[in-house]
Protein backbone atom coordinates (compact mmCIF):
# COMPACT_ATOMS: atom_id res chain seq x y z
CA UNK A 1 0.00 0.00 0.00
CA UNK A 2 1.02 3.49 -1.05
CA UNK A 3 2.00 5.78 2.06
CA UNK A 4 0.39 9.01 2.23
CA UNK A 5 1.69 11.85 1.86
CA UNK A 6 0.11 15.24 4.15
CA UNK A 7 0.04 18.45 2.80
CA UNK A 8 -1.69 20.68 6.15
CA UNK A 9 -3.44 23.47 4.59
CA UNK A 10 -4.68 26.33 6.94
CA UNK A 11 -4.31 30.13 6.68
CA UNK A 12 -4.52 29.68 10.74
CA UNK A 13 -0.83 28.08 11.74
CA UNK A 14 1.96 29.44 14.03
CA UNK A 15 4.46 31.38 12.42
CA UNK A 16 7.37 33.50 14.11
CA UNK A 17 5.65 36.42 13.62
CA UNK A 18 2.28 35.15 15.01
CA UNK A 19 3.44 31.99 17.64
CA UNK A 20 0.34 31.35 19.28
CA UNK A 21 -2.10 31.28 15.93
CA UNK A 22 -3.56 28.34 15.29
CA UNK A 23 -1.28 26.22 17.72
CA UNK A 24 -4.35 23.85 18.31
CA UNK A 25 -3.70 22.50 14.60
CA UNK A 26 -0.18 22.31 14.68
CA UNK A 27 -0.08 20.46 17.94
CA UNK A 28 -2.97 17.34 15.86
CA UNK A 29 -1.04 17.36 12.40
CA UNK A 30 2.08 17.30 14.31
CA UNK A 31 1.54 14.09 15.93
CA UNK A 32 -0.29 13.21 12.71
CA UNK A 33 3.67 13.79 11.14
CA UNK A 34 5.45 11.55 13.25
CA UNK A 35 3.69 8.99 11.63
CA UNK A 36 3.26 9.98 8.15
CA UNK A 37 5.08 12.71 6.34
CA UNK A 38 3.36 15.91 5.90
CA UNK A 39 4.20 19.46 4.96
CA UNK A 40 2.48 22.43 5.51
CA UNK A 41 0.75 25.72 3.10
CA UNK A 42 -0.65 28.04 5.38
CA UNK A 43 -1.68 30.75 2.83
CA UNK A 44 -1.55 34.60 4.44
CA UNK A 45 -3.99 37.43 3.22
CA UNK A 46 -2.64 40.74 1.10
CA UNK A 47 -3.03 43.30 -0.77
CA UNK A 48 -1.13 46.11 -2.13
CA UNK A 49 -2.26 48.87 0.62
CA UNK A 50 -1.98 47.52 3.62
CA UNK A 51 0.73 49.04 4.89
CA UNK A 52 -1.17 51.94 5.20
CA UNK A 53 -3.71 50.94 7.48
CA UNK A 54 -0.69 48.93 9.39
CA UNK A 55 -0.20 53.26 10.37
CA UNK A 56 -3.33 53.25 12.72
CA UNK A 57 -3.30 49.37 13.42
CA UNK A 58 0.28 47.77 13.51
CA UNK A 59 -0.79 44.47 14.20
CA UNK A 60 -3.02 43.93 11.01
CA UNK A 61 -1.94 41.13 9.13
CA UNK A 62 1.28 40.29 10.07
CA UNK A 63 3.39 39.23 7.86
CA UNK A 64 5.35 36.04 8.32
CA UNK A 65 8.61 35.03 5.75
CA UNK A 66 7.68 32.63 3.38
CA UNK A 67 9.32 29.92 5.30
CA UNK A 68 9.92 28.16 8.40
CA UNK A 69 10.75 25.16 9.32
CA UNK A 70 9.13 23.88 12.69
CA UNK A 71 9.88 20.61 14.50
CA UNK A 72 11.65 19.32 11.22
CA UNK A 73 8.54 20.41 9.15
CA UNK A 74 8.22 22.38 5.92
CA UNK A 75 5.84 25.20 6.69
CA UNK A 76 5.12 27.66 3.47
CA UNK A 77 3.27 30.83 4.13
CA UNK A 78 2.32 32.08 0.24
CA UNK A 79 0.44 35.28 0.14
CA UNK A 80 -3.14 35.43 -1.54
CA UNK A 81 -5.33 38.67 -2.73
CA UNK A 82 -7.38 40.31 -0.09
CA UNK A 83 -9.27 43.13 0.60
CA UNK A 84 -10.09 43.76 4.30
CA UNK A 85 -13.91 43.90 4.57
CA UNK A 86 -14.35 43.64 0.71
CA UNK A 87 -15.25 40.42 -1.84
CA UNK A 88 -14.52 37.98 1.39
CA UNK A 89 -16.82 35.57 -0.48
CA UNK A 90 -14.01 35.29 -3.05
CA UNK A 91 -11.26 34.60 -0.59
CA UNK A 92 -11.86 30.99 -1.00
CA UNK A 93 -11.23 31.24 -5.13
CA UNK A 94 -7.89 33.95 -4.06
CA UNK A 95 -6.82 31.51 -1.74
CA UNK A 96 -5.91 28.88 -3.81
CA UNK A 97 -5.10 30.73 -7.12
CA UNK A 98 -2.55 31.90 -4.45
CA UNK A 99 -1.18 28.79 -3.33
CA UNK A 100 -1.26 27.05 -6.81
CA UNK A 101 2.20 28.18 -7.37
CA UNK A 102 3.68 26.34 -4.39
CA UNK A 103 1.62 23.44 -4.50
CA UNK A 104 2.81 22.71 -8.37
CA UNK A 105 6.32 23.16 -6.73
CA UNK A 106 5.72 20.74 -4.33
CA UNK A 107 3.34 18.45 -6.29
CA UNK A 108 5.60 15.29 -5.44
CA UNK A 109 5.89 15.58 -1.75
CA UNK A 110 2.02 14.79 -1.29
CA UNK A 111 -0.79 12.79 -2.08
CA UNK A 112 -3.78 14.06 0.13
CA UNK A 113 -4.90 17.61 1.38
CA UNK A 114 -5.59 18.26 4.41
CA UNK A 115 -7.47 21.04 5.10
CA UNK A 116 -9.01 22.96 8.07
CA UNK A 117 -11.87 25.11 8.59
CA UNK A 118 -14.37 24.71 5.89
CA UNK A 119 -14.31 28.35 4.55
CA UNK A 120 -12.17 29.81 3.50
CA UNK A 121 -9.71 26.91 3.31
CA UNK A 122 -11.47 23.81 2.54
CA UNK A 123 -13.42 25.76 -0.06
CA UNK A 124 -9.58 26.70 -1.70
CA UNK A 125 -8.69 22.98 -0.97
CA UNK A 126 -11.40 21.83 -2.93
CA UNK A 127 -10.55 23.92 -5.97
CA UNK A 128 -7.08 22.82 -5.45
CA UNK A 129 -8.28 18.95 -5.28
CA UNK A 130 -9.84 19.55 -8.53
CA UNK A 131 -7.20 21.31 -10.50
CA UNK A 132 -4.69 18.70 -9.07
CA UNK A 133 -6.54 15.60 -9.34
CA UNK A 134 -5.54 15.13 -5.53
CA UNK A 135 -8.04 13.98 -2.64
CA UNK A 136 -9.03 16.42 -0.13
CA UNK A 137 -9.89 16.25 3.22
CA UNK A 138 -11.46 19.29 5.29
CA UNK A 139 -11.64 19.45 9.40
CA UNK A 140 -15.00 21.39 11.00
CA UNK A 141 -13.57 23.22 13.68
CA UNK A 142 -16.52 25.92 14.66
CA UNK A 143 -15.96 28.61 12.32
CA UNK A 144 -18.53 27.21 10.00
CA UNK A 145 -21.58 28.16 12.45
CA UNK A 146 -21.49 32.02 12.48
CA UNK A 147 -20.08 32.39 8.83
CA UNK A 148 -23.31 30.05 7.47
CA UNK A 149 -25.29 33.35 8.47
CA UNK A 150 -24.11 34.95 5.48
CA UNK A 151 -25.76 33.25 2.33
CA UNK A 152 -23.06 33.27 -0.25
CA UNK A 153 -20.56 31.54 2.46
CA UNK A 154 -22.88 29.15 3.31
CA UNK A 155 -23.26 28.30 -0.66
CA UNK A 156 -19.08 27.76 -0.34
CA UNK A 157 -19.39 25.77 2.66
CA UNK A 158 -21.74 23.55 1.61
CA UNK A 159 -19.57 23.10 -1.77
CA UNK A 160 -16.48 22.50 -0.13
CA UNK A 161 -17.98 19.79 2.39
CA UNK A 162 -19.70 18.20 -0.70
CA UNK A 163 -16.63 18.16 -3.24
CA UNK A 164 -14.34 16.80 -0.22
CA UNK A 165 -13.28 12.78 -0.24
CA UNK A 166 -13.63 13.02 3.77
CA UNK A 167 -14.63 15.44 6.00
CA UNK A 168 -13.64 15.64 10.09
CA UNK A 169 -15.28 17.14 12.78
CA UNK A 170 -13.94 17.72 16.25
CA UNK A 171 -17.59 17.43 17.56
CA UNK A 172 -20.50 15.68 16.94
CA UNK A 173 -22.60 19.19 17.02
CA UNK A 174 -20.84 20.71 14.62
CA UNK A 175 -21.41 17.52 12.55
CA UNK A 176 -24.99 17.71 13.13
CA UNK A 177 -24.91 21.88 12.37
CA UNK A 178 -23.31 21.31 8.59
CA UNK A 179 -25.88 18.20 8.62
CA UNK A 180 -28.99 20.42 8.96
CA UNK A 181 -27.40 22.82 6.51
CA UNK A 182 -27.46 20.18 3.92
CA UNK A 183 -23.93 18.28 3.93
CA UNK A 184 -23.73 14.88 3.59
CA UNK A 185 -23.49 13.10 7.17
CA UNK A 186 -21.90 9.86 5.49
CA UNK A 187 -18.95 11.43 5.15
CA UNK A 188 -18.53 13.33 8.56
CA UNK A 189 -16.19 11.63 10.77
CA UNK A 190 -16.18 12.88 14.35
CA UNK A 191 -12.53 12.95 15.63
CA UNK A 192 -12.25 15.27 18.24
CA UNK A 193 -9.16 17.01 19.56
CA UNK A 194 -7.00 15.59 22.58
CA UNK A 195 -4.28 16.62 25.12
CA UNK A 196 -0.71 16.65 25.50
CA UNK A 197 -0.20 15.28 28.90
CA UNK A 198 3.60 16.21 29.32
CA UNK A 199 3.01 20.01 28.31
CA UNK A 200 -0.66 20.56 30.51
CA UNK A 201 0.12 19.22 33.75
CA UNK A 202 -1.00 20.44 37.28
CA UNK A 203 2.27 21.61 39.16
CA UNK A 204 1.79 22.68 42.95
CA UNK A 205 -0.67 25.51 43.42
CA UNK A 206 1.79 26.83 46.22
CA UNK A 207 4.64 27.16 43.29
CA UNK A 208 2.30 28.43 40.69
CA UNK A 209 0.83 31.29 42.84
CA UNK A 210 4.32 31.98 43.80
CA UNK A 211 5.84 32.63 40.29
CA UNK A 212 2.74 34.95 39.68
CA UNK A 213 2.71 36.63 42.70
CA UNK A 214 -0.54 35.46 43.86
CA UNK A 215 -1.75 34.45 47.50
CA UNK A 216 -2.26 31.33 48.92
CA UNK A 217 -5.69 32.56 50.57
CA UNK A 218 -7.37 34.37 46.94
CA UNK A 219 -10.31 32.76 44.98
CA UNK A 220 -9.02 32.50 41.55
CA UNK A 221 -10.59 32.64 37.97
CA UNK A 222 -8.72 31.78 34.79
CA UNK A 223 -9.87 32.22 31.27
CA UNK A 224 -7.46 31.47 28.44
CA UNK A 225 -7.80 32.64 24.56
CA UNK A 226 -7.72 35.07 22.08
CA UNK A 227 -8.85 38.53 22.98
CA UNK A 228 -11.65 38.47 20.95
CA UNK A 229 -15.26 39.13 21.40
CA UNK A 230 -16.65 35.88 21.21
CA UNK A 231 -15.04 33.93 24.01
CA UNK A 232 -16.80 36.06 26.39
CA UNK A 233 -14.33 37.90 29.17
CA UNK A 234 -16.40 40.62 28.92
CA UNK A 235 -19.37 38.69 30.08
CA UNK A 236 -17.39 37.29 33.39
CA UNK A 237 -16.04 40.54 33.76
CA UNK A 238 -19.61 42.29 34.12
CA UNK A 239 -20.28 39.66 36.78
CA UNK A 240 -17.34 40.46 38.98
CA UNK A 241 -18.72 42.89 41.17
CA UNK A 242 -21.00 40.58 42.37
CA UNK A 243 -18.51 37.77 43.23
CA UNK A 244 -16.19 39.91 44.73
CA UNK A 245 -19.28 40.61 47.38
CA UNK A 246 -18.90 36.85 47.91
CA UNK A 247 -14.86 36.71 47.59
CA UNK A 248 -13.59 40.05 48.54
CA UNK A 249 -10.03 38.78 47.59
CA UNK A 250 -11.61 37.25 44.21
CA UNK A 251 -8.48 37.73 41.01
CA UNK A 252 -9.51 36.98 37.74
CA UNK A 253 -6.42 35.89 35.19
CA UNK A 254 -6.87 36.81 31.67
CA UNK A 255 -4.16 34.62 30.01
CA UNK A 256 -4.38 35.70 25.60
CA UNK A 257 -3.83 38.31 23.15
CA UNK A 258 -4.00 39.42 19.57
CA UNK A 259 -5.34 37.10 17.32
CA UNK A 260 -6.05 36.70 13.45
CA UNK A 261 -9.75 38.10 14.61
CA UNK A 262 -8.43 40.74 16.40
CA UNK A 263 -7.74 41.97 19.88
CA UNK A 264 -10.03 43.64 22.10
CA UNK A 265 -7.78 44.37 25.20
CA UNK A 266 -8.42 47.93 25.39
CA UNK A 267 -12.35 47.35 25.44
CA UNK A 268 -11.96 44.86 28.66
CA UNK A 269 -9.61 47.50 30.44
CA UNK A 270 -12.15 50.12 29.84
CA UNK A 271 -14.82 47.26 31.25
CA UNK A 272 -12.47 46.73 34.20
CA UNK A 273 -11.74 50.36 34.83
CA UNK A 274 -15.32 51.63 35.05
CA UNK A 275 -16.44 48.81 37.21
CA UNK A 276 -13.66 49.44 39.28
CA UNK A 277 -12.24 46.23 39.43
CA UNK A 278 -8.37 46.92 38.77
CA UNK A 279 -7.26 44.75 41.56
CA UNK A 280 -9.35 42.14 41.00
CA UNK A 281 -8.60 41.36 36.90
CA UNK A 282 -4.82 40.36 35.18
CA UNK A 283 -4.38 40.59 31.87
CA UNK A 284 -1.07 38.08 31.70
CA UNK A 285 -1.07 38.46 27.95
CA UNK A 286 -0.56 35.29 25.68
CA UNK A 287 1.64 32.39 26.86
CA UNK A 288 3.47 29.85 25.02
CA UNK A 289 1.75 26.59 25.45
CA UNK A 290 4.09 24.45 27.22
CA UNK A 291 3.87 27.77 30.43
CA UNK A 292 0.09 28.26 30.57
CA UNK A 293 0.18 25.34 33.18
CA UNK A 294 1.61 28.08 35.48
CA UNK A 295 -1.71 30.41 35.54
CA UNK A 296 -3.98 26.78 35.29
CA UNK A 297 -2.60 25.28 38.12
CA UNK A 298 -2.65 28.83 40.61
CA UNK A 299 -6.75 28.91 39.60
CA UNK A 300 -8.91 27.33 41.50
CA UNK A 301 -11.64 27.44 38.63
CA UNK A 302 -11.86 28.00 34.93
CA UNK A 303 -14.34 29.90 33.07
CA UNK A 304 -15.60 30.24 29.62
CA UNK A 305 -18.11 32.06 28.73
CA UNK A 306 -17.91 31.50 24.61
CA UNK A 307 -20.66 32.18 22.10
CA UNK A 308 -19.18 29.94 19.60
CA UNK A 309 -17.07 26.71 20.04
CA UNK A 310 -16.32 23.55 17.70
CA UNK A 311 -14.21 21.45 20.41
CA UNK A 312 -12.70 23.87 23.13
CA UNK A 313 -9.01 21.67 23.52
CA UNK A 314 -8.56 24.35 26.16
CA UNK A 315 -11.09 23.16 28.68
CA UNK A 316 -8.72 19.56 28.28
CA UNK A 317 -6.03 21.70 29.10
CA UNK A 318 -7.40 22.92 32.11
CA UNK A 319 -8.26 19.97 33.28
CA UNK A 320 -5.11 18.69 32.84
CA UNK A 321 -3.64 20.81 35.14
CA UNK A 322 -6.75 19.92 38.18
CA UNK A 323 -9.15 22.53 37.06
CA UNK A 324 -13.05 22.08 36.96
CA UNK A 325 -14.69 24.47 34.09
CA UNK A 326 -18.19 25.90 33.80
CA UNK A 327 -18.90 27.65 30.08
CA UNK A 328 -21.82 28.07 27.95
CA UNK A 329 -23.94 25.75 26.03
CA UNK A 330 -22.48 25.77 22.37
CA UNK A 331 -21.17 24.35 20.51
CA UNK A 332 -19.00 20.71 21.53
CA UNK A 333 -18.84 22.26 25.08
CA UNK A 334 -20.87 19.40 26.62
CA UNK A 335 -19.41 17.12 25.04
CA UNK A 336 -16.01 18.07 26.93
CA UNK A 337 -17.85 18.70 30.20
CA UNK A 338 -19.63 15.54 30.36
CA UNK A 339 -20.34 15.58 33.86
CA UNK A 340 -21.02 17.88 36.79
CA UNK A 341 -18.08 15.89 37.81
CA UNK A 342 -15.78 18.31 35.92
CA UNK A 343 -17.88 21.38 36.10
CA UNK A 344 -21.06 23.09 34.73
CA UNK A 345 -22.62 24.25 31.48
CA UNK A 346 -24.62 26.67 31.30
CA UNK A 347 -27.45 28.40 28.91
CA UNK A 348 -25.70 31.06 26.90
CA UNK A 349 -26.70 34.60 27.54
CA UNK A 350 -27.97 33.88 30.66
CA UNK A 351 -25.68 36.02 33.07
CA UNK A 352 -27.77 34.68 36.66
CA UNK A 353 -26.89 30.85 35.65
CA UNK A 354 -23.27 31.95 34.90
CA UNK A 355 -22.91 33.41 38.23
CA UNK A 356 -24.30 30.61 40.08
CA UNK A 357 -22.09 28.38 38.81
CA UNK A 358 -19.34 30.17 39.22
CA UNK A 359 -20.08 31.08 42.85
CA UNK A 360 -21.08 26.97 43.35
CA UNK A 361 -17.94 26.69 41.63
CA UNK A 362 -15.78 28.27 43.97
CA UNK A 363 -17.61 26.71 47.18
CA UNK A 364 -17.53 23.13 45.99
CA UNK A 365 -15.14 20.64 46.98
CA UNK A 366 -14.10 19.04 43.20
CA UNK A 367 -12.38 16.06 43.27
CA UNK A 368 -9.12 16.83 41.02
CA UNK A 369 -7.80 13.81 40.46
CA UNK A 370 -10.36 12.65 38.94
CA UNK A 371 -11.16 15.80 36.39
CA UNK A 372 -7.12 15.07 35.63
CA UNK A 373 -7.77 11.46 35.01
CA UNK A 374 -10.41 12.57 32.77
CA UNK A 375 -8.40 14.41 30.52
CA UNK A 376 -5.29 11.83 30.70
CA UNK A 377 -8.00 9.63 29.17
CA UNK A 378 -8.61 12.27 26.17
CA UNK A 379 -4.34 11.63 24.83
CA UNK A 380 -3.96 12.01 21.37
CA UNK A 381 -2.53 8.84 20.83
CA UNK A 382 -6.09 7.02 19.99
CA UNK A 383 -7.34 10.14 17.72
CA UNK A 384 -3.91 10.21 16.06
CA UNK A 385 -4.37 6.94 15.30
CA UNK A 386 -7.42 7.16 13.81
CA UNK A 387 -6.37 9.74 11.39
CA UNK A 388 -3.96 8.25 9.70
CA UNK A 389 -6.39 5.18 9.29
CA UNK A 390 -8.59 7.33 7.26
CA UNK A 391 -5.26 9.00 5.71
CA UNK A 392 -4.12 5.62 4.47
CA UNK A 393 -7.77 3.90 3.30
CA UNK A 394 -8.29 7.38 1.07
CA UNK A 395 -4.98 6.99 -0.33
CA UNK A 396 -5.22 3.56 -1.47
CA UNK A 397 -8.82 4.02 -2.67
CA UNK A 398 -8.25 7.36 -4.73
């Protein structure tokens, strides 16, 4: 049987210039590459004037060199033409007229596509599938629920998922989401996302408090993400005054920062500043991933207040290090939190629920062992595994 060959294609991946993008993809296909060889096209958004805006925002669209290697892999970042808030429904189509070039260069050194996030880049995949004569295979990661709202990307999604060999999904509500949308179910896998168990680890809450200067007697809230809108600071924020009735000593740890959506640290600084809750919110910034089990293990609970999820690998994460986690009801979030055993979901946009389980949250007496157990259990060795399965059946059937 012919090996396959793994070309990773996502415009989100880490890059020097941007080390914290997309890390949740590199740290699947990575594993995916110890077993099969793959290289990676992560394709980066331009166009001729936007230096110019770079004046009032300096952190739009980063630009990353061309090339990096990374753990021994081949990572190519080709640019492709785009206008910021313009003809988005044509980034798919720019996309991979932009990549072509590289992946005719590199034509040899794979067999399948592997793409993630079903629009823009499994839309470009597709095209690229077709002009290639090369399988594809597209990963749902959550992105495809608020960009279905807008008809002509919903058109693309549902073309993408339909022209695919395969398609992934990290959770079985996102499956069902593209389902009811019209995609084929037959060909939606579920393969969710796991841990690394030697990176997220729980290390003494005496030590962790320590290195962040925190005391041994404060409540303690973590979140960890981008800074952007959706994942919902801004709604634990707005309950803070009332918990710190409760917890007079209450900290809340922000751990994140800009993102490819953007970066809305200034907004949650005003939030803190006019509810006057300085000393009671840290914004720690974004932390490489084998450190964030510093600000995991000081917390005594984790909180995620999200509008919009796929698989949150965080809330594994958390556990990892001891942590119980209470978030919102979208998404794959319950099927992470399975159990009140490892914390609470709650409806979204309902700010009374959120505070009760936080505030139950902090009073209960969680058994952490057993949350850590639970995400020792989620490894990535058995999802790995089945990856390449499917990686090595489309190969010898195409």
């Amino acid at each position: 049987m012919t090996e396959p060959k793994l070309l990773v294609f996502s415009s989100l991946f880490p890059s020097q210039i941007r080390p914290n993008a997309g890390v949740f993809i590199r740290e699947r296909m990575f594993r995916v590459g110890k077993q099969i060889p793959i290289i990676v096209v992560s394709p980066v958004p331009w166009f001729p004037f936007q230096g110019i805006i770079r004046y009032w925002y300096p952190q739009f669209r980063p630009q990353p060199i061309s090339y990096e290697e990374q753990e021994g892999v081949n990572v190519f970042f080709p640019r492709f033409f785009s206008i910021p808030g313009l003809l988005r429904s044509y980034d798919g189509f720019f996309m991979a007229l932009g990549a072509l070039p590289r992946l005719l260069q590199l034509k040899k050194q794979f067999s399948i596509i592997d793409a993630h996030f079903a629009y823009p880049d499994g839309y470009a995949a597709t095209l690229l599938g077709k002009w290639l004569n090369i399988p594809v295979t597209i990963t749902l990661r959550g992105t495809e629920v608020p960009l279905a709202k807008i008809k002509r990307r919903k058109v693309k999604i549902l073309a993408a998922l339909n022209c695919a060999t395969q398609v992934f999904s990290v959770s079985d509500s996102l499956k069902q989401f593209v389902v009811s949308l019209g995609a084929n179910g037959d060909k939606i896998q579920v393969i969710g996302n796991g841990i690394d168990v030697i990176k997220f680890r729980a290390i003494a809450k005496s030590t962790a408090r320590a290195e962040l200067s925190i005391s041994e007697s404060t409540k303690v809230l973590v979140s960890v993400g981008a800074l952007v809108d959706r994942k919902g600071y801004h709604r634990v924020i707005e309950l803070l005054p009332a918990l710190v009735n409760q917890y007079p000593d209450l900290l809340y740890l922000i751990v994140g920062g800009d993102s490819p959506e953007g970066n809305i640290r200034i907004k949650l600084e005003q939030q803190v500043k006019v509810l006057n809750l300085d000393k009671h919110v840290r914004f720690l910034g974004a932390y490489a991933s084998d450190q964030l089990k510093i600000p995991l293990s000081a917390a005594d609970l984790f909180v995620l207040a999200t509008a919009n999820e796929g698989w949150a690998n965080v809330f594994l994460e958390a556990m990892a290090c001891g942590l119980p986690v209470i978030t919102t009801d979208v998404g794959g979030n319950k099927e992470v939190i399975v159990n009140s055993e490892l914390g609470a979901v709650v409806p979204f946009g309902n700010p009374r629920d959120l505070l009760t389980a936080i505030s139950n949250g902090l009073d209960k007496s969680w058994n952490n062992p057993l949350i850590i157990q639970f995400a020792q259990n989620n490894a990535w060795d058995y999802r790995v595994k089945i990856l390449v399965d499917n990686f090595n059946r489309i190969t010898s059937s195409f």
